[in-house]
Protein backbone atom coordinates (compact mmCIF):
# COMPACT_ATOMS: atom_id res chain seq x y z
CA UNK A 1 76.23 158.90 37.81
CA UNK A 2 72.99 160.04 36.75
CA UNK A 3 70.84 159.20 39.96
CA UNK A 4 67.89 160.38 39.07
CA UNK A 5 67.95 157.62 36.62
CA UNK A 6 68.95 155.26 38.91
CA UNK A 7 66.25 156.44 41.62
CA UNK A 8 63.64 156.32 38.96
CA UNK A 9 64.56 152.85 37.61
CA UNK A 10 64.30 151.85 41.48
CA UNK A 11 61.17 152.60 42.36
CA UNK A 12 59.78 151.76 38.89
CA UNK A 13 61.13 147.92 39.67
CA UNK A 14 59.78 148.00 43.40
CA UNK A 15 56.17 148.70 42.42
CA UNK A 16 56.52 146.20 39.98
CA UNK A 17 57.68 143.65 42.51
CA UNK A 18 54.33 143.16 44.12
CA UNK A 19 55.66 142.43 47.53
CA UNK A 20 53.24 140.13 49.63
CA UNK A 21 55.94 140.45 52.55
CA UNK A 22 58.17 138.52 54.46
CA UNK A 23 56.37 136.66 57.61
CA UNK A 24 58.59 138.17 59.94
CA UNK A 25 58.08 142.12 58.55
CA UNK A 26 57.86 144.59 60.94
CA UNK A 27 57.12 148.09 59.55
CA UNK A 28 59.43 150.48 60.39
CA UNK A 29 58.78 152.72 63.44
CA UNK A 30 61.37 155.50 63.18
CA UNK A 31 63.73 156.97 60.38
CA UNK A 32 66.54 154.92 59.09
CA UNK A 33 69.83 156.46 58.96
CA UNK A 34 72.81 154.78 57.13
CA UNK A 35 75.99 156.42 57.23
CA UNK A 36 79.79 155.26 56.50
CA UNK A 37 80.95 153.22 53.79
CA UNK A 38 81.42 155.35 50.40
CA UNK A 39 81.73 151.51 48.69
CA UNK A 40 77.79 150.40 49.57
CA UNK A 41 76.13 153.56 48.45
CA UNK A 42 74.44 152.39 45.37
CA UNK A 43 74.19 149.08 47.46
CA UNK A 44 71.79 150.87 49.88
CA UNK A 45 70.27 153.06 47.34
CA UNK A 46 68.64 150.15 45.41
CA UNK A 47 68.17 148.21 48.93
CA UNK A 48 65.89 150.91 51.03
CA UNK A 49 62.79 150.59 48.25
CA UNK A 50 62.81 146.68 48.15
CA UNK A 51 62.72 147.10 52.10
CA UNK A 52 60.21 149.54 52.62
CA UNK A 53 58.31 148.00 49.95
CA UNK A 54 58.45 144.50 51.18
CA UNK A 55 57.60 146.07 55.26
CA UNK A 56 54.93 146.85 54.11
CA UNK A 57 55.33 150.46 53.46
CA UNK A 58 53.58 152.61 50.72
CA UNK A 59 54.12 156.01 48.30
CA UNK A 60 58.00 155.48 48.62
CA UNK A 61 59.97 157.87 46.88
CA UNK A 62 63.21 159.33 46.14
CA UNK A 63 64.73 162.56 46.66
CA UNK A 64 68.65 164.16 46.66
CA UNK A 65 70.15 167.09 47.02
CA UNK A 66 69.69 169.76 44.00
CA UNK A 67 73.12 169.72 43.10
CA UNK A 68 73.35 165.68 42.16
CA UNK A 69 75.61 165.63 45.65
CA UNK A 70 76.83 161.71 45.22
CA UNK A 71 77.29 161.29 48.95
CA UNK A 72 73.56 161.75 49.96
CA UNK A 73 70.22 159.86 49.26
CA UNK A 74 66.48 159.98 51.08
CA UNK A 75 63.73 157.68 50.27
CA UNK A 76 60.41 158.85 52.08
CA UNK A 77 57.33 155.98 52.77
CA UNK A 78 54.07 156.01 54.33
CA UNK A 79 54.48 153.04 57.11
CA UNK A 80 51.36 152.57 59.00
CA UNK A 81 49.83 156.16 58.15
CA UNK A 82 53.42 157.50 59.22
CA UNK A 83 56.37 159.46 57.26
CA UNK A 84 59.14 157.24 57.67
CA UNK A 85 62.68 158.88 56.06
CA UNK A 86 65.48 156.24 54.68
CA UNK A 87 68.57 158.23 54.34
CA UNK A 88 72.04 157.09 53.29
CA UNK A 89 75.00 159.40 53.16
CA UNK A 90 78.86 158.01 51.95
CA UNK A 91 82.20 158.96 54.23
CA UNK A 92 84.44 156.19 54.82
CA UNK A 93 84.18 152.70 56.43
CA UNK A 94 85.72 154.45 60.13
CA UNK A 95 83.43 157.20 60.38
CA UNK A 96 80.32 154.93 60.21
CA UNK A 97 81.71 152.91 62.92
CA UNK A 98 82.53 155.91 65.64
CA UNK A 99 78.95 157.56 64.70
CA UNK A 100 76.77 154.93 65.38
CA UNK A 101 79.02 153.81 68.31
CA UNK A 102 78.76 157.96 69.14
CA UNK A 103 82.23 157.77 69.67
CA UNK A 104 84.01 161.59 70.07
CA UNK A 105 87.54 160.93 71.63
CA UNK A 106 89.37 158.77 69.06
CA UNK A 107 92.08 160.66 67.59
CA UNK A 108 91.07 160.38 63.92
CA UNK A 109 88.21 162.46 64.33
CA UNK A 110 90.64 165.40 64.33
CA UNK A 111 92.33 164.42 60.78
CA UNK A 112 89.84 166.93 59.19
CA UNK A 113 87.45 169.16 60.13
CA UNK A 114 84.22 168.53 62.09
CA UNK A 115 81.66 167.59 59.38
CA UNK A 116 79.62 170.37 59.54
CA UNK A 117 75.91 170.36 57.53
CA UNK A 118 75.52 172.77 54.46
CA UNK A 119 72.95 174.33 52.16
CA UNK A 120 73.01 173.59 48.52
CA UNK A 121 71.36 176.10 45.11
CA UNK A 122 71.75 174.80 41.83
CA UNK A 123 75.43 174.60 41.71
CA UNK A 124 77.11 174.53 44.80
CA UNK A 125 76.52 173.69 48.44
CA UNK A 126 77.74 175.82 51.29
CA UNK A 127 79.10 174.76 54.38
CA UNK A 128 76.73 175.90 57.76
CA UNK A 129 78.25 176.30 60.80
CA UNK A 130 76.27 173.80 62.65
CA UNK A 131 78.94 170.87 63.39
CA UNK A 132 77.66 167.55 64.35
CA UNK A 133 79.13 165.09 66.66
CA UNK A 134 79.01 162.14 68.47
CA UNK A 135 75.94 160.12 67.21
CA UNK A 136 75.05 162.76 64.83
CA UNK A 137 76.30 163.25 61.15
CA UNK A 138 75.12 165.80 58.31
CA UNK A 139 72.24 163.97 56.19
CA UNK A 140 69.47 165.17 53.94
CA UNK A 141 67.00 167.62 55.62
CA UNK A 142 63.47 166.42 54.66
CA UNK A 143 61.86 169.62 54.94
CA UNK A 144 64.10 170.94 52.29
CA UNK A 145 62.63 168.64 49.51
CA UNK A 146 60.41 169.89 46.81
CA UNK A 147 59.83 167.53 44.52
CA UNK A 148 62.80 164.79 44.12
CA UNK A 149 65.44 167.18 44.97
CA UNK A 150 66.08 168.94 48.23
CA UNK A 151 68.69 172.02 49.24
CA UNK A 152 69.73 171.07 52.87
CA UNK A 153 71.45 169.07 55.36
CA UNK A 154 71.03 168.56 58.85
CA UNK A 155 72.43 166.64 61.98
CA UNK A 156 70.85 163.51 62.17
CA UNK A 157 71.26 160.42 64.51
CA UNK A 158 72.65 157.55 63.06
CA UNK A 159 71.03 154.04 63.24
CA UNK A 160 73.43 151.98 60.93
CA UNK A 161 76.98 152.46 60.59
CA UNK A 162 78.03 150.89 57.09
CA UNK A 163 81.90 149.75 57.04
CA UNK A 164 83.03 147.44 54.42
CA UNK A 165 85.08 145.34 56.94
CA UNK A 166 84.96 144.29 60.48
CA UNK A 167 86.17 147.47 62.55
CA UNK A 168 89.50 145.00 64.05
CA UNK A 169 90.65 144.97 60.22
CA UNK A 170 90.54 148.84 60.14
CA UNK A 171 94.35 149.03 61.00
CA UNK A 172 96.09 151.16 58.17
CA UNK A 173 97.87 154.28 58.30
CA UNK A 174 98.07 157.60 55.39
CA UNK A 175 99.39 160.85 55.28
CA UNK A 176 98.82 163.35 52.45
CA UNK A 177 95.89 165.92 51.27
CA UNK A 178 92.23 165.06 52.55
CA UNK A 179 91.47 164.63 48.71
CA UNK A 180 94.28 163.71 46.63
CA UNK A 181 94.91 165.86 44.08
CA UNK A 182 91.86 168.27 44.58
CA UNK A 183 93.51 169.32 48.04
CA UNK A 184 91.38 169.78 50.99
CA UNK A 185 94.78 169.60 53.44
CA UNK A 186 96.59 167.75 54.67
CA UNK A 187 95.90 165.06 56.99
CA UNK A 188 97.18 162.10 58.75
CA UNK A 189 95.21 158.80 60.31
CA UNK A 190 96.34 156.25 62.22
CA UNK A 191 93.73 153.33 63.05
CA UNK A 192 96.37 151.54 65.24
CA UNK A 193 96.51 151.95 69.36
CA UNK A 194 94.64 155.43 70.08
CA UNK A 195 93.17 155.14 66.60
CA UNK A 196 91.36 151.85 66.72
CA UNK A 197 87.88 151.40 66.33
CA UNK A 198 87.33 148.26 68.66
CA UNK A 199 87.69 147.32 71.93
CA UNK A 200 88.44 143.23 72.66
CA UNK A 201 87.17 142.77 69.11
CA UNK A 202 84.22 144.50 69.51
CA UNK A 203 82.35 148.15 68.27
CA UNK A 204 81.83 149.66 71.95
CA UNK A 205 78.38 151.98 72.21
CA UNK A 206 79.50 155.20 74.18
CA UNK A 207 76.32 156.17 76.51
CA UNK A 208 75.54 152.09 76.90
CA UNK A 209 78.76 150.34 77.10
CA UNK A 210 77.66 147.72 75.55
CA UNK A 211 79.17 145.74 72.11
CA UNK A 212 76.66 147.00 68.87
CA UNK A 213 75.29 144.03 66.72
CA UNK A 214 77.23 143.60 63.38
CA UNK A 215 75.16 142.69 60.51
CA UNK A 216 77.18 140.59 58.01
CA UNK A 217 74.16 139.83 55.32
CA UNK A 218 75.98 141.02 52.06
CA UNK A 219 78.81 140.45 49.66
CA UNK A 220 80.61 144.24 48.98
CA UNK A 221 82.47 143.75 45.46
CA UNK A 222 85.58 145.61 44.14
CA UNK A 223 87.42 146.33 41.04
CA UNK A 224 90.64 147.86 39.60
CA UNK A 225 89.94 150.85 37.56
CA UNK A 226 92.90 152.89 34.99
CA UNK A 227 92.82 156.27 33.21
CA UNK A 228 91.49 156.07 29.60
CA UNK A 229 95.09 156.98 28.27
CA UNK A 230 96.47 153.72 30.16
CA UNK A 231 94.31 151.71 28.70
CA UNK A 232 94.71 153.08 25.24
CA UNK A 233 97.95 151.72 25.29
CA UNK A 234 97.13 148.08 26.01
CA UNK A 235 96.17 147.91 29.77
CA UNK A 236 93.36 145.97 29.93
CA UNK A 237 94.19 143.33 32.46
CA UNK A 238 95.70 143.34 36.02
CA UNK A 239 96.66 140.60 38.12
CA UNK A 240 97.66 140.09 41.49
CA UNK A 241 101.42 140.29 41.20
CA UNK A 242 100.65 143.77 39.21
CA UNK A 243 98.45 144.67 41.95
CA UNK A 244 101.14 143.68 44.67
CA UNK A 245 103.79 145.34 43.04
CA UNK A 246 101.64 148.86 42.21
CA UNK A 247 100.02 149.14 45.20
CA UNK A 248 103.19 148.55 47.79
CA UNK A 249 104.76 151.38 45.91
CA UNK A 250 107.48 148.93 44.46
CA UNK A 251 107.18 150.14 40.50
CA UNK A 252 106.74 153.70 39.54
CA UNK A 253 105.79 153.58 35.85
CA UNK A 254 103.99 151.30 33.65
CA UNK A 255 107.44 149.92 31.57
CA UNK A 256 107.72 147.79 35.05
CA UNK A 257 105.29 146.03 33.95
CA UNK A 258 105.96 145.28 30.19
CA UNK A 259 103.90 148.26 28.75
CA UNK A 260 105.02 151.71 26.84
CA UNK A 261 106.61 153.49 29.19
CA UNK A 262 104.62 156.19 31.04
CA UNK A 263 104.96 157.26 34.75
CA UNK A 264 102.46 155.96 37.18
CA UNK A 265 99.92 158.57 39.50
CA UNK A 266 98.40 155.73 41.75
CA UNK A 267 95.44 156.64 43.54
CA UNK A 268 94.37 154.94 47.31
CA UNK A 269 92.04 155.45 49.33
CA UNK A 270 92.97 157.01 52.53
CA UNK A 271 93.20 154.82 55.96
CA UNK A 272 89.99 154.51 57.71
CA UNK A 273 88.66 152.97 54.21
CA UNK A 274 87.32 149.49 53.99
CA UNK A 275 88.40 149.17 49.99
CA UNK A 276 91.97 149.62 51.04
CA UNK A 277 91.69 146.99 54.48
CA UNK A 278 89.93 144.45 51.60
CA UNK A 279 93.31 145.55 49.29
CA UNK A 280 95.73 144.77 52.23
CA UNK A 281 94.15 141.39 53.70
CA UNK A 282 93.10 139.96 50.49
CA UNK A 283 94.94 140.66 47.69
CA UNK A 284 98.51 142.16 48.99
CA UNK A 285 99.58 139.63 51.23
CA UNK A 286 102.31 138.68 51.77
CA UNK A 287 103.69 142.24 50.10
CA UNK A 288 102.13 145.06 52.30
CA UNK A 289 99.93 148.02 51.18
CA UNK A 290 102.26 151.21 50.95
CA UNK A 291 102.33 152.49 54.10
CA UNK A 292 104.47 155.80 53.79
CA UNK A 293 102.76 159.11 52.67
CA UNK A 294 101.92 161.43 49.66
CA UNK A 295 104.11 161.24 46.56
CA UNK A 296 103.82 164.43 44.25
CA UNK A 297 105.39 164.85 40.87
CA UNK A 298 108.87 162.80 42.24
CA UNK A 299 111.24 162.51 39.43
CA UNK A 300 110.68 158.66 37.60
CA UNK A 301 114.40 157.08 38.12
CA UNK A 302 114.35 156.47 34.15
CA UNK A 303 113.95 160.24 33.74
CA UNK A 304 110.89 159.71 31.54
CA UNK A 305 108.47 162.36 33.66
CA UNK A 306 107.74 162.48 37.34
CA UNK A 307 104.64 160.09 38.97
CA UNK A 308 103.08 160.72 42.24
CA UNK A 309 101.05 159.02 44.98
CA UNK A 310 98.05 159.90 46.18
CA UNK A 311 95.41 158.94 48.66
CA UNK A 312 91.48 160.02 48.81
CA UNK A 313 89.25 160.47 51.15
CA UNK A 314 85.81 158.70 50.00
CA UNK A 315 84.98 156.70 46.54
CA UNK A 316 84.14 160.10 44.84
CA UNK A 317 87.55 161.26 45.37
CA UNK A 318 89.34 158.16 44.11
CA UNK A 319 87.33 158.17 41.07
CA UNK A 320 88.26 161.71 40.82
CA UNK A 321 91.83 160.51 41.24
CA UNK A 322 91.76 158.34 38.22
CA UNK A 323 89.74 160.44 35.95
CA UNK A 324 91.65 163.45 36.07
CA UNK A 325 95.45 162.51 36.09
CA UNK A 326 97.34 160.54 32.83
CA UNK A 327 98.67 157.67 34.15
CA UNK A 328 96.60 156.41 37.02
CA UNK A 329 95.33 153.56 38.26
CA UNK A 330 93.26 153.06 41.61
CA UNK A 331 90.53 150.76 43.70
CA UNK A 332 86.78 151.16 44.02
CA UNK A 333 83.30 149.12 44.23
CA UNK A 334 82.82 147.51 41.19
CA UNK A 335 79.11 148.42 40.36
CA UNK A 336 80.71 152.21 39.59
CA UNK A 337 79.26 153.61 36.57
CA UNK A 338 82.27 154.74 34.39
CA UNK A 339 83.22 155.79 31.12
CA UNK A 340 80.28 157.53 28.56
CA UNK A 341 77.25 159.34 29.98
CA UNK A 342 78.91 159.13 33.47
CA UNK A 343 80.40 161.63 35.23
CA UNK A 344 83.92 160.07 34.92
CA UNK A 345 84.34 160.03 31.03
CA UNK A 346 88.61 159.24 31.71
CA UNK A 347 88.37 156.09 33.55
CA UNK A 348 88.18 152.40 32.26
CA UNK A 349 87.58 149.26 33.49
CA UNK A 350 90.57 146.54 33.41
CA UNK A 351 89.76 143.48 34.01
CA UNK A 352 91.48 141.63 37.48
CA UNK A 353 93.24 137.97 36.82
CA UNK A 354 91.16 137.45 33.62
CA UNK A 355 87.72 138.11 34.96
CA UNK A 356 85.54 140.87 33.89
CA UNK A 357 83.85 143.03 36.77
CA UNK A 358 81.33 144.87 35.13
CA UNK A 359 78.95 142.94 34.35
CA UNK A 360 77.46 143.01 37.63
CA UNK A 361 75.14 139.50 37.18
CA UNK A 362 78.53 137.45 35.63
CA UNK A 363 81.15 138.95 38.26
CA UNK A 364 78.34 138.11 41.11
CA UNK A 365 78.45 134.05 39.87
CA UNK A 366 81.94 134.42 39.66
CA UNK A 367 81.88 135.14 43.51
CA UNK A 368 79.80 132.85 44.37
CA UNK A 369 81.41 129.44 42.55
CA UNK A 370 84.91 130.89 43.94
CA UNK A 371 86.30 132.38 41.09
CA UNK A 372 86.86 135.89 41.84
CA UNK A 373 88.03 137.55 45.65
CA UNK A 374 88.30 141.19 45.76
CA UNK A 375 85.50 141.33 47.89
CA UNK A 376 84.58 141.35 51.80
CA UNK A 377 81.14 140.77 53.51
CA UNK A 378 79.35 144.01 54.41
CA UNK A 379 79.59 144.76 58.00
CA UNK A 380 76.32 146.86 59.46
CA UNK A 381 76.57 148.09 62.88
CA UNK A 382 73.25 148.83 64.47
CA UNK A 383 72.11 151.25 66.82
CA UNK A 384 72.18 149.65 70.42
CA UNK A 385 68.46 148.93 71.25
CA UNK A 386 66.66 150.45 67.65
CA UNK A 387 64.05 147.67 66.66
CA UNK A 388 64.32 148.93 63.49
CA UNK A 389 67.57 148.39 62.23
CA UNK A 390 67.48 144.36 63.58
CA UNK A 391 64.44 144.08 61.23
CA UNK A 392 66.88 145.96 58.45
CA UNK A 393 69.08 143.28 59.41
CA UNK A 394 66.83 140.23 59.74
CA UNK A 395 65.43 141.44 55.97
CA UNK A 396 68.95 140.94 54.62
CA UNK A 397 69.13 137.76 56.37
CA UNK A 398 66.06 135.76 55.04
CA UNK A 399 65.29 137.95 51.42
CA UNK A 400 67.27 135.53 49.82
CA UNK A 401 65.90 132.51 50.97
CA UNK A 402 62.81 134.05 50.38
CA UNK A 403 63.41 134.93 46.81
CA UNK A 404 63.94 138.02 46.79
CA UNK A 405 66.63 139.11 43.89
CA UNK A 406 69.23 141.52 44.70
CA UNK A 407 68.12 145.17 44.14
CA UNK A 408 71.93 145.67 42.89
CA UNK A 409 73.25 143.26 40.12
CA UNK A 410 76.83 143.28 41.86
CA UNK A 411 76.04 142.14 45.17
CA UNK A 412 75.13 138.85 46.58
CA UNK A 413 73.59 137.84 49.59
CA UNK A 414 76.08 135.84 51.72
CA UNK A 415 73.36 132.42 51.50
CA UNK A 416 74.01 132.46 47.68
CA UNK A 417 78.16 131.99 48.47
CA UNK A 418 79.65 128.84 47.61
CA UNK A 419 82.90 129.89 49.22
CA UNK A 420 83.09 132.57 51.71
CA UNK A 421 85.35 133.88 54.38
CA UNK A 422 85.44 133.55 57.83
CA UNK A 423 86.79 136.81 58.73
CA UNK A 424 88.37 139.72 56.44
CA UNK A 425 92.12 137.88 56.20
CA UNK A 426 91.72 134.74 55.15
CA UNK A 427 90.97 132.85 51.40
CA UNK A 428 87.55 132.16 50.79
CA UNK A 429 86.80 128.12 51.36
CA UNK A 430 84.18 126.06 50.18
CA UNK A 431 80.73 126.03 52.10
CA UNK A 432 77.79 125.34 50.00
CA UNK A 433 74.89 127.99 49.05
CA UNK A 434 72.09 127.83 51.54
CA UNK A 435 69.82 129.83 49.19
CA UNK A 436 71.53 129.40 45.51
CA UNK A 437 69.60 131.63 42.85
């Protein structure tokens, strides 16, 4: 994706906004650290300028690493005649929970290694040998930014851990290489007894004891995504029983479906990742998501080539996934920029039971009346005790009744829902918008 675009197109659109402020702003105190969910990046990229902007914050502006690193963005603002950073970094749903909680004994923290922070040139980055732990995870270095780009990362406290599902639906096991088919080792995780992220339901702080708030403000949209050579040859819509026999590992080439036969390489997302919970509890049941490990190059039982299984670490990796095997189909957000001009020039879009999901401002009314649910609610868990992030929180919970639009097409806030779910399992039933726009 070409960010600086994106950043610039931003910023261009918040100054344009002319803000007058909600009653209840507050403008922020401290820096604003969001961390976890690989889905909500672009989410929180477009969000952090409408909410400076609208806190009554000035100057804001955007900055990322030199090399175009996808996982890391920094907005900087003058609040009050103070420097206020807004940084989001992408991992995976589980790691934003047990950072902000500053969790450091659950057993999944040992499936790779510590994330350590690194320092980037025009090409590459380079790994440090600073680690950082407990409530601390590698984000953009401030001081390191000339300009809109910057060349560093460094340990940073986390105020708001991003997971696209409530941590109790976090329950899923893998086994395979940290990356697919890029490598990176193997790993296992297990997000069931030792492994789970709550504790009677709730996210459990480690130095307070105390439950962390969950802010549940905003609809987090998916989409089913194929290699260009699959849909060359007619793939161009998936529904749910082709999506419940792929993804429980029950069909092995594309003839099982009716099309020219070609071997499948099906890409998932690793367990810890809130795209595969929303997979399982909303579109698999009652089949099950594949729950045994990697699959490389196995021999097709038709003899027609060999197809493999693979699961990835973040939403970089699964695009990844797709774009560079023949065959492959896999999961991400749906506002994903694809195809031409991107940086994934192999992958299509397919359109799931009929509906199309990238047109962000159709597939969003679609949600809303009802008519479309590969999605979950965005689950924020705050920092126990940071003023800051409940003002985050109480921003996403009143812009839409105070008419503020969406920063990203694809989302909606949950007021605008005529159907939504109650938790992460169940169908979504009918409500009534409390703020329709």
């Amino acid at each position: 994706m070409n960010f600086k675009k994106l950043f610039t197109t931003i910023i261009t659109g918040v100054s344009l906004l002319g803000f007058a402020g909600l009653a209840s702003a507050t403008v922020p105190q401290n820096d604003i650290n969001i961390y976890g969910s690989s889905a909500q990046f672009n989410f929180w990229v477009a969000t952090a300028p409408t909410f400076l902007a609208d806190e009554g914050c000035t100057g804001v502006s955007a900055k990322n690493v030199i090399t175009k690193d996808s996982n890391h963005a920094l907005f900087q603002a003058t609040c009050s005649g103070k420097t206020i950073n807004f940084r989001i970094t992408s991992k995976a749903s589980w790691d934003g929970i047990l950072s902000v909680s500053g969790n450091t004994t659950n057993p999944n923290l040992a499936s790779e290694a510590t994330p350590t922070t690194e320092v980037c040139n025009s090409s590459s980055c380079t790994q440090t040998a600073t680690t950082c732990t407990g409530y601390l995870r590698p984000m953009i270095d401030e001081t390191s930014c000339s300009g809109g780009v910057c060349t560093k990362t460094k340990c940073v406290t986390v105020t708001g851990g991003a997971s696209d599902v409530e941590a109790t639906s976090i329950t899923q096991t893998s086994s395979g290489q940290l990356n697919g088919p890029a490598g990176g080792g193997a790993i296992t995780r297990n997000f069931t007894g030792a492994g789970a992220l709550s504790k009677n339901g709730s996210v459990i702080d480690t130095a307070s004891g105390s439950p962390l708030a969950d802010c549940q403000e905003v609809v987090v949209p998916f989409a089913f995504w194929v290699s260009s050579d699959v849909n060359t040859m007619g793939v161009t819509n998936l529904n749910q029983t082709d999506i419940r026999m792929i993804f429980s590992g029950q069909i092995v080439d594309w003839s099982d479906l009716g099309f020219p036969a070609k071997a499948m390489n099906v890409c998932w997302r690793h367990a810890g990742s809130g795209t595969s919970a929303t997979l399982q509890l909303a579109e698999m049941t009652p089949a099950v998501l594949y729950p045994a490990g990697e699959v490389v190059n196995a021999p097709n039982p038709d003899g027609s080539g060999t197809y493999s299984y693979y699961f990835n670490d973040g939403t970089g990796n699964e695009e990844t996934c797709v774009n560079t095997l023949t065959g492959a189909v896999g999961y991400f957000d749906a506002d994903k920029a694809v195809g031409a001009g991107s940086s994934y020039t192999n992958i299509a879009p397919v359109t799931y039971n009929g509906v199309t999901t990238t047109n962000g401002p159709a597939l969003k009314a679609m949600i809303e009346k009802g008519q479309y649910d590969f999605w979950t609610v965005e689950n924020l868990f705050l920092q126990h005790g940071n003023s800051d992030m409940t003002n985050l929180c109480s921003f996403l919970q009143t812009a839409g009744n105070n008419g503020i639009a969406m920063p990203d097409a694809w989302y909606a806030y949950t007021c605008q829902l005529n159907y939504t779910k109650s938790n992460d399992a169940v169908y979504p039933t009918y409500s009534g918008a409390t703020c329709p726009q």
